[in-house]
N, C-alpha and C. Protein backbone atom coordinates (compact mmCIF):
# COMPACT_ATOMS: atom_id res chain seq x y z
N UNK A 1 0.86 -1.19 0.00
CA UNK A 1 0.00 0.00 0.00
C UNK A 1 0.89 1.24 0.00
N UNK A 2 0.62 2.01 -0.73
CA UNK A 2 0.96 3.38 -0.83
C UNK A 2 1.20 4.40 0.37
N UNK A 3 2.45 4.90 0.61
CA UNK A 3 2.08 5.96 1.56
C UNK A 3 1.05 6.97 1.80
N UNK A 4 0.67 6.98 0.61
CA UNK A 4 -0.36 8.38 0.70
C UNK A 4 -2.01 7.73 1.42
N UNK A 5 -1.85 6.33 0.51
CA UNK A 5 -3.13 5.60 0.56
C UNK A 5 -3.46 4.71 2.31
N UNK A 6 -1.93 4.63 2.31
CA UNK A 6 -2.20 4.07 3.87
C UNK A 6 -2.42 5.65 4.83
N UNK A 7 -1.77 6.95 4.99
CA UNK A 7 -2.80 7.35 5.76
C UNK A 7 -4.00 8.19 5.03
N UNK A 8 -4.35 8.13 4.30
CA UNK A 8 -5.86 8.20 4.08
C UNK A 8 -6.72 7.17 4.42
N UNK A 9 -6.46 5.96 4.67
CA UNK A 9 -6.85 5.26 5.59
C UNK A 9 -6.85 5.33 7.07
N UNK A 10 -5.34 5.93 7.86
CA UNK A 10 -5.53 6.24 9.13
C UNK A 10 -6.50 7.08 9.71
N UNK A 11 -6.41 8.22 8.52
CA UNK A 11 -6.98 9.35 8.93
C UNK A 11 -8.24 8.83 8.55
N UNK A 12 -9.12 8.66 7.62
CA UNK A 12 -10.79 7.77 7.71
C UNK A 12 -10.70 7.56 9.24
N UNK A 13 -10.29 6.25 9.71
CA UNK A 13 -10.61 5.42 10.59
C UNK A 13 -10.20 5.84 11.76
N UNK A 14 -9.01 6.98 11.83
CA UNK A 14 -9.40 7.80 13.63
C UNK A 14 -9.40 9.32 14.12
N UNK A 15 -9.88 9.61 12.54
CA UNK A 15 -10.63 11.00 12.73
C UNK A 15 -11.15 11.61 13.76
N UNK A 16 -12.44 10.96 13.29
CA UNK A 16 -13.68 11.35 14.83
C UNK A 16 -12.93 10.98 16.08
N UNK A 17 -12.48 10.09 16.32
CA UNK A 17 -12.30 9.63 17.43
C UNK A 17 -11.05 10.81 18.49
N UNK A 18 -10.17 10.95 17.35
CA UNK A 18 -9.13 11.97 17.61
C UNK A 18 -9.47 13.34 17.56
N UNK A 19 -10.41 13.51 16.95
CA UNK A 19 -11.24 14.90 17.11
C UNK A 19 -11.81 14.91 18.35
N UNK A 20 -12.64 14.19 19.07
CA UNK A 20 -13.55 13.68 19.84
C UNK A 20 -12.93 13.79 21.16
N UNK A 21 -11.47 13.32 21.09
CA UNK A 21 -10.81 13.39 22.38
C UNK A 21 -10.36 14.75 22.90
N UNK A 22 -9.63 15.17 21.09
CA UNK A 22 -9.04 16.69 21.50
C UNK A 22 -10.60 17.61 22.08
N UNK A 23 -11.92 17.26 21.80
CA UNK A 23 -12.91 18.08 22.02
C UNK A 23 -12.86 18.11 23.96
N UNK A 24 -12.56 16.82 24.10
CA UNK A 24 -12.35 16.85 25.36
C UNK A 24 -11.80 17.44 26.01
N UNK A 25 -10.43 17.28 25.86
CA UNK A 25 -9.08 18.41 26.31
C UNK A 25 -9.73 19.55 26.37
N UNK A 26 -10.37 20.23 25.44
CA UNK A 26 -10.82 22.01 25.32
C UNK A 26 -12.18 21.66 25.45
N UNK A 27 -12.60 21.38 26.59
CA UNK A 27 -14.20 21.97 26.80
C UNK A 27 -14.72 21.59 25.79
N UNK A 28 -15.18 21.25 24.90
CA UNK A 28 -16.06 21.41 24.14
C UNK A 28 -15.35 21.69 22.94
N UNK A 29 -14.58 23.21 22.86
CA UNK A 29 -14.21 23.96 21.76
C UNK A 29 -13.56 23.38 20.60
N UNK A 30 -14.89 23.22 19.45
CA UNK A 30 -14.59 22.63 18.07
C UNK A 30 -13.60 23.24 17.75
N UNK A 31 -13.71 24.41 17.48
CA UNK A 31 -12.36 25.56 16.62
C UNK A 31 -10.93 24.72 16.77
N UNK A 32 -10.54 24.61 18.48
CA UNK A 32 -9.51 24.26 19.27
C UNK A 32 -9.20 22.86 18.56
N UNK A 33 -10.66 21.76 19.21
CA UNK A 33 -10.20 20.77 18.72
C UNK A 33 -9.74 20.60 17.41
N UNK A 34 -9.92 21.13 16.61
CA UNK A 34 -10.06 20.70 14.98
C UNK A 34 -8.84 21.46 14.51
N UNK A 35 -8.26 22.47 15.24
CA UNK A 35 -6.61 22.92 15.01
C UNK A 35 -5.74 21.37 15.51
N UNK A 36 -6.40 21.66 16.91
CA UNK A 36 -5.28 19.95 17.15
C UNK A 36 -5.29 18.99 16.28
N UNK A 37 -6.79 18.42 15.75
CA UNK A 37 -7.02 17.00 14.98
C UNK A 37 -6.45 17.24 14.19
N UNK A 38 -6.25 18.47 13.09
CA UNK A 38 -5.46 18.52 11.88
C UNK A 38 -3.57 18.55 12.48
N UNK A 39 -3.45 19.15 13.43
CA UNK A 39 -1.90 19.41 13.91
C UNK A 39 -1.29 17.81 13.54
N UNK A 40 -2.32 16.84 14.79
CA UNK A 40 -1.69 15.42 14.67
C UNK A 40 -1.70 14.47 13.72
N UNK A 41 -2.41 14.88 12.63
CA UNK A 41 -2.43 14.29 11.42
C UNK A 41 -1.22 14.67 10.81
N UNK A 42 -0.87 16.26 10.77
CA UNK A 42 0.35 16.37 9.80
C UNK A 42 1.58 15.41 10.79
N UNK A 43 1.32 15.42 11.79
CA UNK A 43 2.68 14.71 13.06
C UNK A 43 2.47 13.30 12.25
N UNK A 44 1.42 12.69 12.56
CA UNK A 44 0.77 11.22 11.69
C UNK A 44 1.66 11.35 10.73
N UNK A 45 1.44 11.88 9.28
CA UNK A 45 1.99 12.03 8.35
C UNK A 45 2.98 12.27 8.24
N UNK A 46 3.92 12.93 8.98
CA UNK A 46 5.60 13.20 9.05
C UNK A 46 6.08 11.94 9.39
N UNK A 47 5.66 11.45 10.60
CA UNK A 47 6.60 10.64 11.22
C UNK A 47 5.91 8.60 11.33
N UNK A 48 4.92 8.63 9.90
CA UNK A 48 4.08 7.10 9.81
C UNK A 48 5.61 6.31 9.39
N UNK A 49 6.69 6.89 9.01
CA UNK A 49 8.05 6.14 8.19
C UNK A 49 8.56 5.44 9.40
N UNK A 50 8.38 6.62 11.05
CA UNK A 50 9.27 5.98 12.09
C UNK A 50 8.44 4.72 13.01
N UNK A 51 6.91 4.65 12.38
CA UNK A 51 6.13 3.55 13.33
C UNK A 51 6.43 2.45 12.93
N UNK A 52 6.92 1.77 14.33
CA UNK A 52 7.75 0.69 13.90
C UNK A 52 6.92 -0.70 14.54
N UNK A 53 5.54 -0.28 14.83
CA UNK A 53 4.80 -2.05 14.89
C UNK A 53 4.79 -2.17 16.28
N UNK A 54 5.58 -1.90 16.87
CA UNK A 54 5.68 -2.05 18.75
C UNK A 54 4.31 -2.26 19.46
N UNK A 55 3.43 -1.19 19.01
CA UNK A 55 1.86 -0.92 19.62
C UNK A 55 1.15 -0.92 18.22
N UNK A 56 -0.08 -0.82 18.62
CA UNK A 56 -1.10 -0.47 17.64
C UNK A 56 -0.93 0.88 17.22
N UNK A 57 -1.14 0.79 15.88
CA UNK A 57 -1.08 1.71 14.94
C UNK A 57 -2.17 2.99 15.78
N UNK A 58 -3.03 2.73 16.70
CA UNK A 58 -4.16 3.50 17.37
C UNK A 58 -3.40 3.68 18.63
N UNK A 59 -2.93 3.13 19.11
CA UNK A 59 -2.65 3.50 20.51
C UNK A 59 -1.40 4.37 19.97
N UNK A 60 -0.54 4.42 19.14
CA UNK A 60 0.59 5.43 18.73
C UNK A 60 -0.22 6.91 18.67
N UNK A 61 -1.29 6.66 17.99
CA UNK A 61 -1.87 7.45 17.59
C UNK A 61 -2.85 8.34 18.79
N UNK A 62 -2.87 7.59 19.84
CA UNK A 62 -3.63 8.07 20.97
C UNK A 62 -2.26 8.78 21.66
N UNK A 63 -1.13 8.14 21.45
CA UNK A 63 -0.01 8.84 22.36
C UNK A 63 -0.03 10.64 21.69
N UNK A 64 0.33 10.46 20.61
CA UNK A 64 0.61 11.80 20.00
C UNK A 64 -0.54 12.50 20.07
N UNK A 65 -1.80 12.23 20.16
CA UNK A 65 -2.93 12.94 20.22
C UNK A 65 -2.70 13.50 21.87
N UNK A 66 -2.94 12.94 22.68
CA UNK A 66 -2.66 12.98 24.01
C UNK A 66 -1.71 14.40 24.35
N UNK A 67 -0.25 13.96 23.41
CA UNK A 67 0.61 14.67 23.77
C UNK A 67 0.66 15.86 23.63
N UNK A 68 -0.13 16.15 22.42
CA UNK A 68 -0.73 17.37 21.23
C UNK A 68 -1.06 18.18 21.84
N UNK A 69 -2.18 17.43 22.40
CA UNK A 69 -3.52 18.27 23.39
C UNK A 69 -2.97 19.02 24.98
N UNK A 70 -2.29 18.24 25.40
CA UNK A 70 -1.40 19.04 26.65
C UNK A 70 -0.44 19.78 26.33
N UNK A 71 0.31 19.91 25.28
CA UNK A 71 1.14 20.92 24.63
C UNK A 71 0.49 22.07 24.24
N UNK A 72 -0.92 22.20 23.49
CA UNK A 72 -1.77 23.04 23.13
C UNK A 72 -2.39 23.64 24.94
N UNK A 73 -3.04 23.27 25.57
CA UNK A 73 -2.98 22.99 26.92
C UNK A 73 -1.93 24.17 27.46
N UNK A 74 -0.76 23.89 27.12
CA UNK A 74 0.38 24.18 28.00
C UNK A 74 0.75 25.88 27.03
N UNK A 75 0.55 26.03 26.33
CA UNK A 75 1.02 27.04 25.33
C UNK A 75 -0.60 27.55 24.81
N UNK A 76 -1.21 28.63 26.33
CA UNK A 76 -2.22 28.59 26.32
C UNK A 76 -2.47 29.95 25.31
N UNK A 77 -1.44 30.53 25.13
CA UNK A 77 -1.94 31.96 24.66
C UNK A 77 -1.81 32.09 22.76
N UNK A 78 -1.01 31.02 22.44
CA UNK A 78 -0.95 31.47 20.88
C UNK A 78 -1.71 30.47 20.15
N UNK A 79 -1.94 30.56 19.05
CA UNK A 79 -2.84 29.64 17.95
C UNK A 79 -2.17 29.45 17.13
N UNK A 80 -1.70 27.85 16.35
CA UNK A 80 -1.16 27.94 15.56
C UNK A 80 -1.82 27.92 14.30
N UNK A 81 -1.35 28.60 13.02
CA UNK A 81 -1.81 28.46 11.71
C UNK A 81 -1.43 27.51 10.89
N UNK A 82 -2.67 26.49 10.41
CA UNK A 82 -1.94 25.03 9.98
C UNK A 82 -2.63 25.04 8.32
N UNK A 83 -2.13 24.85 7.53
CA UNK A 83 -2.30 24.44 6.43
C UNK A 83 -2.75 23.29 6.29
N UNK A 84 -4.55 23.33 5.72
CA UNK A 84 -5.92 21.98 5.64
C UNK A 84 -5.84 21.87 4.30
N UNK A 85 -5.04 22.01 2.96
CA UNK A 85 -6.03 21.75 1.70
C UNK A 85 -5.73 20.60 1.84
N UNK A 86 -4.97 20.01 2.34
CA UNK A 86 -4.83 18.29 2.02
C UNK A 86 -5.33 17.46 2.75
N UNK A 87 -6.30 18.18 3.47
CA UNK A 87 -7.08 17.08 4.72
C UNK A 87 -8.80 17.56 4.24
N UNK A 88 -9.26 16.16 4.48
CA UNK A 88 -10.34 16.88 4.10
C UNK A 88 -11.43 17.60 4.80
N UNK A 89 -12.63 17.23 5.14
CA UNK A 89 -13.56 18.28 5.49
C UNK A 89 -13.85 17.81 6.92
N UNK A 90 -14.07 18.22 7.64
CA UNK A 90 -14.29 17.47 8.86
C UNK A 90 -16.01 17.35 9.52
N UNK A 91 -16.30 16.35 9.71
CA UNK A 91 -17.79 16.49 10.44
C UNK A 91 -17.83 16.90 12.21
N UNK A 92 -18.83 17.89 11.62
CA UNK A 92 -19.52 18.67 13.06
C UNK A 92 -20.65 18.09 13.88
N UNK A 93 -20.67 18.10 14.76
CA UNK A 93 -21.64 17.45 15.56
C UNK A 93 -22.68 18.66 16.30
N UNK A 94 -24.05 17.95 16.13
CA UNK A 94 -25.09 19.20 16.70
C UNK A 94 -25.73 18.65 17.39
N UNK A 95 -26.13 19.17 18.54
CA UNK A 95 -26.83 18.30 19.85
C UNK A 95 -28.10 19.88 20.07
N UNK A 96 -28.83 19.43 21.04
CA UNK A 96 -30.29 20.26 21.77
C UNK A 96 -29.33 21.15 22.58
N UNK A 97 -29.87 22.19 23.03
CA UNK A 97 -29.26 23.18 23.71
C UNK A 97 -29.21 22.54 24.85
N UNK A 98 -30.13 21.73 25.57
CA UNK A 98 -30.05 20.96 26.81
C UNK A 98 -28.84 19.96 27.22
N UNK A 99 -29.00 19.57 25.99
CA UNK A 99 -28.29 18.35 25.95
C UNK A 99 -26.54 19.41 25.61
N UNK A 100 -26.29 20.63 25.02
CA UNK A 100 -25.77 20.81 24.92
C UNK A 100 -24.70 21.68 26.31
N UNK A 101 -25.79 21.75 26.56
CA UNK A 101 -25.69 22.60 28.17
C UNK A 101 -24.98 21.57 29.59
N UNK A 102 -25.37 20.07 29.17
CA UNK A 102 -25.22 19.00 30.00
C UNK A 102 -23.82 18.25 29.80
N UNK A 103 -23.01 18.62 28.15
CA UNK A 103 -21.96 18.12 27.84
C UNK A 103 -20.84 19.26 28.33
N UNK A 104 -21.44 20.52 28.22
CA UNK A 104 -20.94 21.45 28.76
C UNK A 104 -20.39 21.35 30.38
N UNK A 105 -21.23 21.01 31.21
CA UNK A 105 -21.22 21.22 32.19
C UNK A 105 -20.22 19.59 32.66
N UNK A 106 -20.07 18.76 31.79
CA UNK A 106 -19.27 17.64 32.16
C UNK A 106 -18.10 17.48 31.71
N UNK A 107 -17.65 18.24 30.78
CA UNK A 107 -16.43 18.68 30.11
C UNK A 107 -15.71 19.47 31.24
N UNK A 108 -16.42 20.60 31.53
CA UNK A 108 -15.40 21.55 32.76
C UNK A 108 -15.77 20.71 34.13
N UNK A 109 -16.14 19.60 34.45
CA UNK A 109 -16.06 18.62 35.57
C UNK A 109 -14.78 17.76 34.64
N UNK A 110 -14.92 17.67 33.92
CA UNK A 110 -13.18 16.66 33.33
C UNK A 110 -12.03 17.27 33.17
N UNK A 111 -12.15 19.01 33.34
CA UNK A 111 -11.27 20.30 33.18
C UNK A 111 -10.36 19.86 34.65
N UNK A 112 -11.61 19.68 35.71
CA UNK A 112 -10.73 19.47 37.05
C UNK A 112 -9.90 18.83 37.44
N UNK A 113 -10.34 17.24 36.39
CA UNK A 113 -9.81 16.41 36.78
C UNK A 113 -7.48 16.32 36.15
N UNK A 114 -7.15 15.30 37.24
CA UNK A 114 -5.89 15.29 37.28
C UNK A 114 -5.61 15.02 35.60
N UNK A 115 -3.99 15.41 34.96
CA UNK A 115 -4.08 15.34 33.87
C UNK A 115 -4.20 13.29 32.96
N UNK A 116 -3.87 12.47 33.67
CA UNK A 116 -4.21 10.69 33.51
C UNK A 116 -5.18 10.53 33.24
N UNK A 117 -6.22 11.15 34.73
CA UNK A 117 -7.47 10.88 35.10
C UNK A 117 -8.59 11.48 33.67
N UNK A 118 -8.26 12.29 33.34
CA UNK A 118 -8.29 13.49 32.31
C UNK A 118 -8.69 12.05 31.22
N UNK A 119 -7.55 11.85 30.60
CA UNK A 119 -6.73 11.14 29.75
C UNK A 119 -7.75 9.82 29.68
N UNK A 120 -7.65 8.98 31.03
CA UNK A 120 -8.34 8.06 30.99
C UNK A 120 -10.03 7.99 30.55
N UNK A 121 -10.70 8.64 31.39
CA UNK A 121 -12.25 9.20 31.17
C UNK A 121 -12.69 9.49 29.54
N UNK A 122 -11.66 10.43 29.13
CA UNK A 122 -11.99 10.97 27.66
C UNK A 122 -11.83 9.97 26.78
N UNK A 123 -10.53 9.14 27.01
CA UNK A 123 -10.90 7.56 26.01
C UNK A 123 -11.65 6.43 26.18
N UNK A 124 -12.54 6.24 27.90
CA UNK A 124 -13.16 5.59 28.00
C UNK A 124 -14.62 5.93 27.15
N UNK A 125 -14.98 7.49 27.33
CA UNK A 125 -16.24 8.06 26.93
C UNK A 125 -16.02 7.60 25.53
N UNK A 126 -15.18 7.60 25.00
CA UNK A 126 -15.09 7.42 23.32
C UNK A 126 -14.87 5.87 23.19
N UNK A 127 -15.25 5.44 23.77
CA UNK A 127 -15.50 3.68 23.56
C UNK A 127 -13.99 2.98 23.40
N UNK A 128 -13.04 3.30 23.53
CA UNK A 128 -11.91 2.25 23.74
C UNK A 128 -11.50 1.56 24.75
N UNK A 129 -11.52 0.65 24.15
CA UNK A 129 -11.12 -0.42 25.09
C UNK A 129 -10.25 -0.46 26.52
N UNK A 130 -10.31 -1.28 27.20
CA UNK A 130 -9.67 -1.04 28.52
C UNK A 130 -8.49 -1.53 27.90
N UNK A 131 -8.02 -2.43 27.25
CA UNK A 131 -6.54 -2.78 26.99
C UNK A 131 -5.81 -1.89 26.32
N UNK A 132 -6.53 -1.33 25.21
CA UNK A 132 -6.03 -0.33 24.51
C UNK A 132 -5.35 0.69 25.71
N UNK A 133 -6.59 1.29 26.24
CA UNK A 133 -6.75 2.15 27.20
C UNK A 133 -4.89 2.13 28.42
N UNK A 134 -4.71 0.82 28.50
CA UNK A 134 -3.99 0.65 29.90
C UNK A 134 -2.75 0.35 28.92
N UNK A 135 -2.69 -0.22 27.71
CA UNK A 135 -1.40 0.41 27.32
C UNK A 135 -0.75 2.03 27.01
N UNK A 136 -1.78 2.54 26.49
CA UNK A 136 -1.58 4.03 25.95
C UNK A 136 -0.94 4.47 27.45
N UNK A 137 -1.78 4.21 29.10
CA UNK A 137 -1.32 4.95 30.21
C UNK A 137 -0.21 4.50 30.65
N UNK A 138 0.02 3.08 30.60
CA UNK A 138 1.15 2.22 30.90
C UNK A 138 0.14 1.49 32.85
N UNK A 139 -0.16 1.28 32.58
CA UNK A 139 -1.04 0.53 34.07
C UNK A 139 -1.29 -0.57 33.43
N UNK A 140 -1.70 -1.57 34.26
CA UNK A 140 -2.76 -2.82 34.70
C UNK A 140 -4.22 -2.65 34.21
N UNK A 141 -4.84 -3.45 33.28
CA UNK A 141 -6.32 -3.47 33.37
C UNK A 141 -7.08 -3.42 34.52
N UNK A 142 -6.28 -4.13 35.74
CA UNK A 142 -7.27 -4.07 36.86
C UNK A 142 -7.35 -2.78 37.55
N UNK A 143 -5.66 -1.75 37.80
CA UNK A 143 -5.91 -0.95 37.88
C UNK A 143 -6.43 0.34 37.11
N UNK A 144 -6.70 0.30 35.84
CA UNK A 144 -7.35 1.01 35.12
C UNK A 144 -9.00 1.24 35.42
N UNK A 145 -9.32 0.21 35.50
CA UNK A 145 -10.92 -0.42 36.36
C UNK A 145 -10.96 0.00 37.59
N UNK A 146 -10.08 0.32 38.46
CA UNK A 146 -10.60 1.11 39.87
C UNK A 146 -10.17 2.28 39.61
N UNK A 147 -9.29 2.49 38.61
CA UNK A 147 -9.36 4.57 38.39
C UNK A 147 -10.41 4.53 37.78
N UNK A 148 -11.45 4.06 36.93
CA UNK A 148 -12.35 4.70 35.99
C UNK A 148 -13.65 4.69 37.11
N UNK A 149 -13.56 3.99 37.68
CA UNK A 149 -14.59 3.82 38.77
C UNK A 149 -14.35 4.96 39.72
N UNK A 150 -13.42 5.37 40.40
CA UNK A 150 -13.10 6.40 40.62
C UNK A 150 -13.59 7.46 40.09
N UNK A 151 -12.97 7.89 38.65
CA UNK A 151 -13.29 8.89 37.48
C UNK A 151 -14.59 9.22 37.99
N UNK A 152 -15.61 8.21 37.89
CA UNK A 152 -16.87 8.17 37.58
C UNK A 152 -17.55 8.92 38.11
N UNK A 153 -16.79 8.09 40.06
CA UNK A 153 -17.62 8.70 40.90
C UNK A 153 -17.56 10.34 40.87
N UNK A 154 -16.01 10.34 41.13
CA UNK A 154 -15.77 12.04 41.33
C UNK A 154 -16.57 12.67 40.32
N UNK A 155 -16.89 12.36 38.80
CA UNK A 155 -17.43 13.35 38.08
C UNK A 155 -18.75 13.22 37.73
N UNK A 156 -19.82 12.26 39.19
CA UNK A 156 -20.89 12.51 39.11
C UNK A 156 -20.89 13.17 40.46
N UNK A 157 -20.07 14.04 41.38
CA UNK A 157 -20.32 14.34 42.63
C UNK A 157 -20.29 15.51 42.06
N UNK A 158 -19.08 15.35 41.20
CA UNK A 158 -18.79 17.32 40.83
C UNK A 158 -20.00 17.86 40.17
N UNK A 159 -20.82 17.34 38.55
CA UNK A 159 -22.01 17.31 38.09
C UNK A 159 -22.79 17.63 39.15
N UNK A 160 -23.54 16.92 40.14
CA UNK A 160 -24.22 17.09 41.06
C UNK A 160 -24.17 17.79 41.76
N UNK A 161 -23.12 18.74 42.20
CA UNK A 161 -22.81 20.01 42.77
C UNK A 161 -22.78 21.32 42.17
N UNK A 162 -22.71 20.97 40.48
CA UNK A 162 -22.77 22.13 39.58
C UNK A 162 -24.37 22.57 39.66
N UNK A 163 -25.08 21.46 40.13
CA UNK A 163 -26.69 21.45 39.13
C UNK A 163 -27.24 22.28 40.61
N UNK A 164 -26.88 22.34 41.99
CA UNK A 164 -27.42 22.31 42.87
C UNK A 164 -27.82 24.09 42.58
């Protein structure tokens, strides 16, 4: 397979998902996320020559996303300008103002949380796997399963204290 053709395949298959997480990292904020999702694609694309098979082609891909997002995170004041003609269009997601108000309010309850804890929650919400999951952190499945339980609780106490 073709370089070009293999990541136009990566990018298909962990788009959303890598969008989805960076949405996490920033509250909500599409704009934000969708500078990051495109940032780690061009990273994807620079450096697919040095992936050398070790992990899943996804969990590499969860590292640099990860890493992206706390760097962006960390370098809170500038924006970078990224060049999209070669990526393509990205899908937006539209929810009820309620419902939009409720993702809102659980995003800045995941703002609080420690930066792992962070980490962990946002790839559980996006359906990956616990193995996936506990390699990307470097833990135990079992202990991954009493932090998310954890996660849980704390960010239905915090929720429940926002609403009061």
């Amino acid at each position: 397979m073709a370089e070009k053709e293999q990541f136009n395949d990566i990018y298909n298959k962990h788009y959303n998902k890598v969008f989805r997480l960076c949405k996490g990292y920033f509250c909500g904020d599409i704009s934000l996320a969708s500078d990051a999702a495109q940032e780690i694609f061009i990273k994807v694309w620079e450096k697919l020559d040095t992936f050398r098979n070790e992990s899943s082609i996804s969990t590499w891909i969860y590292r640099i996303t990860v890493n992206t997002c706390l760097l962006y995170l960390r370098k809170s004041s500038s924006k970078k300008e990224i060049r999209t003609e070669s990526l393509p269009q990205l899908v937006t997601e539209t929810y009820s103002n309620e419902k939009d108000e409720q993702l809102q309010q659980m995003y800045q309850c995941i703002q609080k949380l420690e930066e792992t804890n962070k980490m962990i929650i946002l790839m559980t919400l996006d359906g990956i796997e616990y193995p996936e999951i506990s390699k990307v952190i470097g833990i135990t499945e079992e202990t991954l399963r009493v932090r998310i339980h954890r996660i849980k609780k704390s960010l239905t106490q915090c929720v429940q204290n926002e609403n009061i």
